[in-house]
PDB file of N, CA and C in Angstrom:
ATOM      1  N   UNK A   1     144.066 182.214 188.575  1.00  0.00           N
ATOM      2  CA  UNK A   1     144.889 181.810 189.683  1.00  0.00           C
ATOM      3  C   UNK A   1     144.245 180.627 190.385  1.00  0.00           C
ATOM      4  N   UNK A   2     144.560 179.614 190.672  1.00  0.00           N
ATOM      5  CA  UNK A   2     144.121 178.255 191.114  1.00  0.00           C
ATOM      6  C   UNK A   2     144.106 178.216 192.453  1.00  0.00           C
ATOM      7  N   UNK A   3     145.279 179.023 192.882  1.00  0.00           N
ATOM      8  CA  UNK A   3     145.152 179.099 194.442  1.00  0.00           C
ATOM      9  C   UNK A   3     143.879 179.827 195.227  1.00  0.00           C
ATOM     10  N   UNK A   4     143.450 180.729 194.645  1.00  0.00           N
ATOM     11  CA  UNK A   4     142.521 181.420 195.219  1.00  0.00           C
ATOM     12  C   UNK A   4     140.859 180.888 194.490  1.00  0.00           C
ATOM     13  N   UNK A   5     140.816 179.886 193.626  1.00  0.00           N
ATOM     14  CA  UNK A   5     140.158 179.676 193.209  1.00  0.00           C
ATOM     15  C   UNK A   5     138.940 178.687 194.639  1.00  0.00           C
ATOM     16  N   UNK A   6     137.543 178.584 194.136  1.00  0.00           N
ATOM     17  CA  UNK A   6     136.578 178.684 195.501  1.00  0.00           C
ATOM     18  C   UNK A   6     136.939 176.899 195.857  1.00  0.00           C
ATOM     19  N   UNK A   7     137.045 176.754 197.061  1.00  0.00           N
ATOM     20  CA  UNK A   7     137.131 174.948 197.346  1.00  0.00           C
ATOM     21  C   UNK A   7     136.167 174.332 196.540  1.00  0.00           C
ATOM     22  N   UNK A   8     135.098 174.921 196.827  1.00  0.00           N
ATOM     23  CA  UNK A   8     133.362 173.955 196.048  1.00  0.00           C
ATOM     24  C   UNK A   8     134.254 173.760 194.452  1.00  0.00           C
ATOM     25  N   UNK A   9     135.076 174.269 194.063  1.00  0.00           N
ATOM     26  CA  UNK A   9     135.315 174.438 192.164  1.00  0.00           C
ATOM     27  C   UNK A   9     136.446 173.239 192.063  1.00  0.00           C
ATOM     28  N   UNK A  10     136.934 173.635 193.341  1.00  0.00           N
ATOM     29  CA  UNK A  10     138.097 172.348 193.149  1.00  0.00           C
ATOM     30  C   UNK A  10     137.996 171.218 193.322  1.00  0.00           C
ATOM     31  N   UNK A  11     137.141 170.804 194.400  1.00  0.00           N
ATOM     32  CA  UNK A  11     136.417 169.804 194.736  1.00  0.00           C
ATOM     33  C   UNK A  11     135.530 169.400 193.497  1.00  0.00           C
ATOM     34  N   UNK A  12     134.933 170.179 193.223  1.00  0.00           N
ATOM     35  CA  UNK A  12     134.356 169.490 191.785  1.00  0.00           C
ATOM     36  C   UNK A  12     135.163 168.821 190.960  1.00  0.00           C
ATOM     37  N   UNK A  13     135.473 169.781 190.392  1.00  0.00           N
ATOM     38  CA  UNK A  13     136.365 169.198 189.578  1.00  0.00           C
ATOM     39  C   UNK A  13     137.550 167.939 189.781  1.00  0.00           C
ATOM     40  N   UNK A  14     137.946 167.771 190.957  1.00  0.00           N
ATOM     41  CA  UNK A  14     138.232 166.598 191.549  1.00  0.00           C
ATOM     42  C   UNK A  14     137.634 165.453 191.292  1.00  0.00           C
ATOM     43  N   UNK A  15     136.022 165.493 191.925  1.00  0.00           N
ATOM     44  CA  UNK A  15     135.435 164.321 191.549  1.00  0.00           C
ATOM     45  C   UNK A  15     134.998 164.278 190.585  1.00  0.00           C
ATOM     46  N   UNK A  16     134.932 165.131 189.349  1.00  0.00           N
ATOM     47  CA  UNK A  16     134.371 164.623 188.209  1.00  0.00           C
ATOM     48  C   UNK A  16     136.087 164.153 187.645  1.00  0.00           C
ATOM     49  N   UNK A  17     137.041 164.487 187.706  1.00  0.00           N
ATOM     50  CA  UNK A  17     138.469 163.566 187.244  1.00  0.00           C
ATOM     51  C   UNK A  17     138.312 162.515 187.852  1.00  0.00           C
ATOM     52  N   UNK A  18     137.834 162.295 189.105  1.00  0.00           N
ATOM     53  CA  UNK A  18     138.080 160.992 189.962  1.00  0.00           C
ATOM     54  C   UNK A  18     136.930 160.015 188.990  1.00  0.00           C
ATOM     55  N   UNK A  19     135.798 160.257 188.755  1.00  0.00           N
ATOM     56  CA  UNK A  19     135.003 159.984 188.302  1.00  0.00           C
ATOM     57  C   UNK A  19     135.151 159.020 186.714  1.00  0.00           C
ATOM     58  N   UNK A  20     135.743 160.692 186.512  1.00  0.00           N
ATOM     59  CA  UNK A  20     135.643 160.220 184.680  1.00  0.00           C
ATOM     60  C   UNK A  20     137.337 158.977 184.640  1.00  0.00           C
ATOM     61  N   UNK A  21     137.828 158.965 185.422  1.00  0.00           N
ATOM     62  CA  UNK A  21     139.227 158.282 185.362  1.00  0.00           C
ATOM     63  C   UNK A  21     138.648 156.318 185.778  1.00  0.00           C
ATOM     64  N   UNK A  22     139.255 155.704 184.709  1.00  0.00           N
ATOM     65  CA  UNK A  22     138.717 154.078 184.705  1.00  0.00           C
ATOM     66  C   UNK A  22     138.981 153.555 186.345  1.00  0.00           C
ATOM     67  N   UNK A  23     140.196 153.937 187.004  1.00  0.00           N
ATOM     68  CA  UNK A  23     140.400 153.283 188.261  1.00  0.00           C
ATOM     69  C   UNK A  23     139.071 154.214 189.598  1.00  0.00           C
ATOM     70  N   UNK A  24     139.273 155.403 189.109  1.00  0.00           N
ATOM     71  CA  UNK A  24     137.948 155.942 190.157  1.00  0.00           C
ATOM     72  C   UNK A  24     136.605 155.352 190.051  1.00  0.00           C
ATOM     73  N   UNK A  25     136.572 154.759 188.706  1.00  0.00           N
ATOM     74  CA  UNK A  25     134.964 154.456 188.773  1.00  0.00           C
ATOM     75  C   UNK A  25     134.749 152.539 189.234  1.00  0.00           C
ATOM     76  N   UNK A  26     136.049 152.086 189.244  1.00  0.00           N
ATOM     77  CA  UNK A  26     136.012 150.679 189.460  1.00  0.00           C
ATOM     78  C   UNK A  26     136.304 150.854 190.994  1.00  0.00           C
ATOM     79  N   UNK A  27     137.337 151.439 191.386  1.00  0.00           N
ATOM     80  CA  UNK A  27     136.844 151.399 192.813  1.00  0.00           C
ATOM     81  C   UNK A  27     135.839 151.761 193.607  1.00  0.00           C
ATOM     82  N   UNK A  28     135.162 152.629 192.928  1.00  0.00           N
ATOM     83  CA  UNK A  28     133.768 152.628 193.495  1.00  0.00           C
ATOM     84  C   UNK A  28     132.852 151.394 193.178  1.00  0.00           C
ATOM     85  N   UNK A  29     133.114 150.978 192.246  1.00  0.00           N
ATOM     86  CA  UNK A  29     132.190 149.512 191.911  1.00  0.00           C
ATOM     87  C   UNK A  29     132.560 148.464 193.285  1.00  0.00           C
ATOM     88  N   UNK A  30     134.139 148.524 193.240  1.00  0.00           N
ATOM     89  CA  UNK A  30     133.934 147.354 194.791  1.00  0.00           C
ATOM     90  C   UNK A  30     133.328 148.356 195.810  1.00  0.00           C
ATOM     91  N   UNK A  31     133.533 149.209 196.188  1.00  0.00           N
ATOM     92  CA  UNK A  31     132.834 149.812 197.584  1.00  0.00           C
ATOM     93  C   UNK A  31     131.418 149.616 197.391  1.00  0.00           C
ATOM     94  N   UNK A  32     130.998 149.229 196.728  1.00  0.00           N
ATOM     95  CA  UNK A  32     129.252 149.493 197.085  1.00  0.00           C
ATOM     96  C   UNK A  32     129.227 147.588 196.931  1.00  0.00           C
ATOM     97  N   UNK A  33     129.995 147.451 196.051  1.00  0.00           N
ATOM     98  CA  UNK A  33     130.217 145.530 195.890  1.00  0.00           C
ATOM     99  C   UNK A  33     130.217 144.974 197.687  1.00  0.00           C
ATOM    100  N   UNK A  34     131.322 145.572 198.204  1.00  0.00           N
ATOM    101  CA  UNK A  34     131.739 145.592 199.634  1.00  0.00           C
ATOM    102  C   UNK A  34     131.012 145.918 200.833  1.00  0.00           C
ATOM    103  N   UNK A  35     129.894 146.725 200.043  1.00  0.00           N
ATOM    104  CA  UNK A  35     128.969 147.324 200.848  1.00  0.00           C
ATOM    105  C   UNK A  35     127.769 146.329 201.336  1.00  0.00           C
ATOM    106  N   UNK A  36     127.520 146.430 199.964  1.00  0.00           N
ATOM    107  CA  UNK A  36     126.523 145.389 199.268  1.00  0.00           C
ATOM    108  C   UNK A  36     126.495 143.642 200.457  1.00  0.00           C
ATOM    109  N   UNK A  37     128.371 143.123 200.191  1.00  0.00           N
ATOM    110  CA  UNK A  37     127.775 141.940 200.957  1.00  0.00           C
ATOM    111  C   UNK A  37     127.971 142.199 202.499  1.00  0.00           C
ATOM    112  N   UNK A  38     128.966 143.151 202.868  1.00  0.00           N
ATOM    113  CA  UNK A  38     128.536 142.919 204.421  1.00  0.00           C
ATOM    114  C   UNK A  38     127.079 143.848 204.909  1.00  0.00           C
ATOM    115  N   UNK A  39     126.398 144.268 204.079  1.00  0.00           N
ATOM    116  CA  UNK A  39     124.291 144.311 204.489  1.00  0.00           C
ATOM    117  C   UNK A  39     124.292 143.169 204.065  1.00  0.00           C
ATOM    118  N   UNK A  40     124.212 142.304 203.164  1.00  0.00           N
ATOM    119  CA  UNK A  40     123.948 140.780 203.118  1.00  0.00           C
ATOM    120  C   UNK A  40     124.123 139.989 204.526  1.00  0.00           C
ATOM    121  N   UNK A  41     125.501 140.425 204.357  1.00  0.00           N
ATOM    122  CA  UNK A  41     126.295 138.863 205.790  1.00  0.00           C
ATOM    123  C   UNK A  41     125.008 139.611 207.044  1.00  0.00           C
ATOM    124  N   UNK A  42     125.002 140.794 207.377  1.00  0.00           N
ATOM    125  CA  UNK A  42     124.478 141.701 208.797  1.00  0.00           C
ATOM    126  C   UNK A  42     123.171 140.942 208.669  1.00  0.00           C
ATOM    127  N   UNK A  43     122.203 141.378 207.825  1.00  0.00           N
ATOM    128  CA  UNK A  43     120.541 140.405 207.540  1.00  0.00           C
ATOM    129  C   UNK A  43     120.714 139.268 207.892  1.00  0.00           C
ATOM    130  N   UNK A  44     121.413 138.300 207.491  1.00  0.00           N
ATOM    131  CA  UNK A  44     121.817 136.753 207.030  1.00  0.00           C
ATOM    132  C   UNK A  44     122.208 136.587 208.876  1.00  0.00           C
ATOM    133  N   UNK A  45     123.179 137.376 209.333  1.00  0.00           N
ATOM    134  CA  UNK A  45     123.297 136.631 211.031  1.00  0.00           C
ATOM    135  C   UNK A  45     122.377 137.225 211.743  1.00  0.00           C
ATOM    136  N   UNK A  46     121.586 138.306 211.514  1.00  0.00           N
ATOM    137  CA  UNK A  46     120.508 139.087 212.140  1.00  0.00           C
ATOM    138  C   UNK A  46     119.214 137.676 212.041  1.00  0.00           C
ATOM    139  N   UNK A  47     119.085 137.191 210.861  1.00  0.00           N
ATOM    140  CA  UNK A  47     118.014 136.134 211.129  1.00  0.00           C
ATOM    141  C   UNK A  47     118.185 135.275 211.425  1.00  0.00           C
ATOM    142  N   UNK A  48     119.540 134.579 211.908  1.00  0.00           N
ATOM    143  CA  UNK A  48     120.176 133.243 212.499  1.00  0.00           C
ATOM    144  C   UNK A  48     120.951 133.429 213.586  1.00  0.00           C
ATOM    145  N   UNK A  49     120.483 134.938 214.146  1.00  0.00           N
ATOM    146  CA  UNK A  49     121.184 134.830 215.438  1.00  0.00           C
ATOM    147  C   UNK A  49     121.398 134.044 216.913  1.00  0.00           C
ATOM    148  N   UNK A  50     120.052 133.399 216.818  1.00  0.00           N
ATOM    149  CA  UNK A  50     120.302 132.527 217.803  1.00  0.00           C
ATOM    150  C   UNK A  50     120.714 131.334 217.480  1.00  0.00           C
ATOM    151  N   UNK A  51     120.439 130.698 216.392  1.00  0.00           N
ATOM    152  CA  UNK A  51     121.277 129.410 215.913  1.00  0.00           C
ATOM    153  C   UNK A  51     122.779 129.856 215.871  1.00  0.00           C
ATOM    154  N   UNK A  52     123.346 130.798 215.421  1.00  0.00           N
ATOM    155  CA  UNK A  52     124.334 131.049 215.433  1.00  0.00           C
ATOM    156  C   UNK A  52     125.459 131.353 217.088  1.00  0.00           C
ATOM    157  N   UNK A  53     124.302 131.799 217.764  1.00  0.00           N
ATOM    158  CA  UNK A  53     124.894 131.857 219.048  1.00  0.00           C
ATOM    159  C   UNK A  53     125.052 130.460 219.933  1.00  0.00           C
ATOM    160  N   UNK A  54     124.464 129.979 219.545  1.00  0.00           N
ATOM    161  CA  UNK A  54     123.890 128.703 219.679  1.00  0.00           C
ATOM    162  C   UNK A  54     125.376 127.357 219.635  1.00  0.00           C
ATOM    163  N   UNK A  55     125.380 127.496 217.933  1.00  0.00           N
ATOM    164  CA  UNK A  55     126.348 126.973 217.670  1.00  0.00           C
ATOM    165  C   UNK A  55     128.063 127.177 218.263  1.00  0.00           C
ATOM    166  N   UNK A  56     128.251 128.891 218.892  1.00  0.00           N
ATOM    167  CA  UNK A  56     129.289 129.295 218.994  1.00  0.00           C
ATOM    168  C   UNK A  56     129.401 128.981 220.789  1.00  0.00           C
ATOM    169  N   UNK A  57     128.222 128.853 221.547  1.00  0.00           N
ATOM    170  CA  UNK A  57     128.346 128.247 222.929  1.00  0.00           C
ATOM    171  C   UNK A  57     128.968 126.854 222.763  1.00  0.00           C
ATOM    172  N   UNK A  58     128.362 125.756 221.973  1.00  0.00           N
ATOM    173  CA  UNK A  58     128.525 124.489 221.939  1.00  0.00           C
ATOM    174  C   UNK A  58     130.391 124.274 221.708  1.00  0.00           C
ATOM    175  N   UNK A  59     130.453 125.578 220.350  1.00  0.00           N
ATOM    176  CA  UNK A  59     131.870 125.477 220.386  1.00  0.00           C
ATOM    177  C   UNK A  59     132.948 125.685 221.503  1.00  0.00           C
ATOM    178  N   UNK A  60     132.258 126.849 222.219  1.00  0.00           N
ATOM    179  CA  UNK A  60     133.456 127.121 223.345  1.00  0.00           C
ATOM    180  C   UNK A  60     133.163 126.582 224.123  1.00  0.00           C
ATOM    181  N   UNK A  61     131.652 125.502 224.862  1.00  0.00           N
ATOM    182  CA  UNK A  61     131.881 124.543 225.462  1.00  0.00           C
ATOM    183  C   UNK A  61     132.619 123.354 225.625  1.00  0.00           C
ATOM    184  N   UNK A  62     133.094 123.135 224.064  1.00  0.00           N
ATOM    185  CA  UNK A  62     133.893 121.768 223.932  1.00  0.00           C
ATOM    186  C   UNK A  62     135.325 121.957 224.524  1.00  0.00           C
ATOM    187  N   UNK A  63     135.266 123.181 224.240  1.00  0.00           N
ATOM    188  CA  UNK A  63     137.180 123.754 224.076  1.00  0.00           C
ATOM    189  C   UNK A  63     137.389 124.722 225.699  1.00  0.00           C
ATOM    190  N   UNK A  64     136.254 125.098 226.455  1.00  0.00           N
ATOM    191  CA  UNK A  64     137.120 125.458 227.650  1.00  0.00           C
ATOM    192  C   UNK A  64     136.551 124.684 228.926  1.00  0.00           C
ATOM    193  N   UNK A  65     135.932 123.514 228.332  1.00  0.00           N
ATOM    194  CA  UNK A  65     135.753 122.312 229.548  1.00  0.00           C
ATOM    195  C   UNK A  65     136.408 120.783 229.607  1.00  0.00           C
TER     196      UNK A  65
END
């Protein structure tokens, strides 16, 4: 009976279909792809944060004076 069968069994078995199926395992390839560059972009403005703030004063100086 499937209905009464334990969540932990169904859930398994879920993700190993999700898994073993070509579109479950490529969308996991972009999520960690996705993951991957915004920790890139976060590091990358984390070490240029003040040039970057920098640059974005100069901008809204031009444009609200």
């Amino acid at each position: 009976m499937r209905a009464f069968e334990p969540f932990q069994n169904r859930a398994r078995k879920g993700a190993v279909r999700f898994l073993r199926d070509e579109q479950g395992a490529e969308l996991i390839e972009w999520a960690l792809l996705a993951l991957l560059v915004a920790l890139a972009s976060y590091i990358a403005l984390e070490a240029l944060r003040d040039e970057v703030a920098a640059v974005f004063v100069r901008l809204l100086g031009r444009f609200l004076h």
